[in-house]
N, C-alpha and C. Protein backbone atom coordinates (compact mmCIF):
# COMPACT_ATOMS: atom_id res chain seq x y z
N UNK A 1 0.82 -1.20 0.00
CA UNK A 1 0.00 0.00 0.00
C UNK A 1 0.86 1.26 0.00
N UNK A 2 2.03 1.19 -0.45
CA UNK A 2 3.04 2.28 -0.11
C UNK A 2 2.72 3.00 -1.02
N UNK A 3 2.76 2.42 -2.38
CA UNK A 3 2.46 3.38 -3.35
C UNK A 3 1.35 4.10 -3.39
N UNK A 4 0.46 3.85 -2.92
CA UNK A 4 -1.10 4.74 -2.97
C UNK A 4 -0.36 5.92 -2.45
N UNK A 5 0.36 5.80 -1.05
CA UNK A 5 0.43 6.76 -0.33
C UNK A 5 1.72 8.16 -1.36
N UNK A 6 2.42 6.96 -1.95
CA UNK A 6 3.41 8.07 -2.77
C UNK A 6 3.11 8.52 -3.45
N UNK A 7 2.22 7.61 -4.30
CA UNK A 7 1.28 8.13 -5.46
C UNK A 7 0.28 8.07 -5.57
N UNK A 8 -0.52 9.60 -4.30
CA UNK A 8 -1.98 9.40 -4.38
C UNK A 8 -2.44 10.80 -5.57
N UNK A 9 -1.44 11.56 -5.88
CA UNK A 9 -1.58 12.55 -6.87
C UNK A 9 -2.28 11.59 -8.27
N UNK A 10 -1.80 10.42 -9.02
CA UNK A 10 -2.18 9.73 -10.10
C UNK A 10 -3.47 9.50 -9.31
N UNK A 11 -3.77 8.67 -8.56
CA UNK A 11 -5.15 8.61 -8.66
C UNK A 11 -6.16 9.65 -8.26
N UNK A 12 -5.99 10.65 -8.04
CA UNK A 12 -6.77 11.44 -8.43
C UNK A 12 -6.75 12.61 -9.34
N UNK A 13 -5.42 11.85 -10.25
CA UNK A 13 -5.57 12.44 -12.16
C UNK A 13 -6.58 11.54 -12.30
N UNK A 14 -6.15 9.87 -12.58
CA UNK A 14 -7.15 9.23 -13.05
C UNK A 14 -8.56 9.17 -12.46
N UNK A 15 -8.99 9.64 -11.73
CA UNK A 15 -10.44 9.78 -10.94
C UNK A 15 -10.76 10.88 -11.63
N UNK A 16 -10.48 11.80 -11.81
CA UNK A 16 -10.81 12.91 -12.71
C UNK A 16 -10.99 12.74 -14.01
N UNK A 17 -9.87 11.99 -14.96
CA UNK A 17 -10.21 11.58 -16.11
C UNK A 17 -11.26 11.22 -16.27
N UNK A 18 -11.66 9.79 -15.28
CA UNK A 18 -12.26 9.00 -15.65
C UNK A 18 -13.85 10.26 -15.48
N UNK A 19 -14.15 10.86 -14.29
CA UNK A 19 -15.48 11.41 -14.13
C UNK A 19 -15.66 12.42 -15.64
N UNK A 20 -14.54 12.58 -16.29
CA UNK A 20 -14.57 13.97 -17.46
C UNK A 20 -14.93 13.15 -18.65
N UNK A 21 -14.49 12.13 -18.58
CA UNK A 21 -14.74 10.92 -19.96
C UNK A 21 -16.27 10.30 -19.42
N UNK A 22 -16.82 10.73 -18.48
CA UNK A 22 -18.44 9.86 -18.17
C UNK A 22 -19.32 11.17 -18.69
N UNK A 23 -18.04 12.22 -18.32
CA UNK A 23 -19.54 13.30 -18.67
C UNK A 23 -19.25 13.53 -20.13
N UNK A 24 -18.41 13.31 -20.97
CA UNK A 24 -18.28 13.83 -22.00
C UNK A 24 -19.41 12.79 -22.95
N UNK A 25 -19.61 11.51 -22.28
CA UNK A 25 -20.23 10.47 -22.80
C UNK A 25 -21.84 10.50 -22.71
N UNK A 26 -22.03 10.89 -21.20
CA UNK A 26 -23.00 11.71 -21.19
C UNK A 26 -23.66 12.80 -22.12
N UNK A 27 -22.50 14.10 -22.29
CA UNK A 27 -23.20 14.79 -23.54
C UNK A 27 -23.11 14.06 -24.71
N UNK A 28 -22.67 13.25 -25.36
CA UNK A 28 -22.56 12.59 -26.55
C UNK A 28 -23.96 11.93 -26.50
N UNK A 29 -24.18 10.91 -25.30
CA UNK A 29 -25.70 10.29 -25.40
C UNK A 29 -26.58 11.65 -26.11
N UNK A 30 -26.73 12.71 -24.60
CA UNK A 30 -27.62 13.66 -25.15
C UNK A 30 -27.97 13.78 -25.87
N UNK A 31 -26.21 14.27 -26.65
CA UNK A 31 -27.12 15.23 -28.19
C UNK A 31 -27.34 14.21 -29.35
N UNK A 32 -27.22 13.01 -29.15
CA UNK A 32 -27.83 11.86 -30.09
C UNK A 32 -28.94 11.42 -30.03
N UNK A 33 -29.62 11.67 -29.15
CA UNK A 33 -31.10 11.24 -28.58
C UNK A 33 -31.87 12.53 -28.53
N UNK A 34 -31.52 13.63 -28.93
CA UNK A 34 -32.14 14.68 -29.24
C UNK A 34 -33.34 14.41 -30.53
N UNK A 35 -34.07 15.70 -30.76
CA UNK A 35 -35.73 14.88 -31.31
C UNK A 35 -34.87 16.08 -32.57
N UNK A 36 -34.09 16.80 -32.49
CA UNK A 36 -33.60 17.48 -33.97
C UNK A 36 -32.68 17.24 -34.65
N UNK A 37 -33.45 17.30 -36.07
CA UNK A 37 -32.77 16.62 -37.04
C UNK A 37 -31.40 17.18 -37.27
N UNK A 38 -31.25 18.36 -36.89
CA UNK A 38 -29.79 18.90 -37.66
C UNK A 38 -29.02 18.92 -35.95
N UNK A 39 -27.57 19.37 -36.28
CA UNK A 39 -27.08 19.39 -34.99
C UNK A 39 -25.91 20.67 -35.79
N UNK A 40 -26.33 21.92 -34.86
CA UNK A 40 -25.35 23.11 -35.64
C UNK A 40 -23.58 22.79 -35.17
N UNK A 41 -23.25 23.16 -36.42
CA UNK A 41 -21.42 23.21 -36.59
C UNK A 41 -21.15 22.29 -37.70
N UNK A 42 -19.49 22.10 -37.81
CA UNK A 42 -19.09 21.48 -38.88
C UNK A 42 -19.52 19.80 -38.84
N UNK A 43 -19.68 18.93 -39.94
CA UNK A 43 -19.93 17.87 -40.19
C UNK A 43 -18.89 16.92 -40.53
């Protein structure tokens, strides 16, 4: 368990990643399940 303690900075990069990659997935669901047909910006 030594390392948690040396390296508790990485896990909470990767705890962060990981919550920024749920929400980014999150908006991706969103705006795919949206009821409009177009979605503004480049294609």
């Amino acid at each position: 368990m030594s390392y948690a303690k040396d390296h508790s900075g990485m896990y909470i990069a990767y705890v962060s990643l990981f919550l920024v990659a749920l929400l980014l997935f999150g908006k991706t669901i969103y705006y795919c399940t949206l009821k409009v047909s177009t979605v503004d910006g480049p294609i």
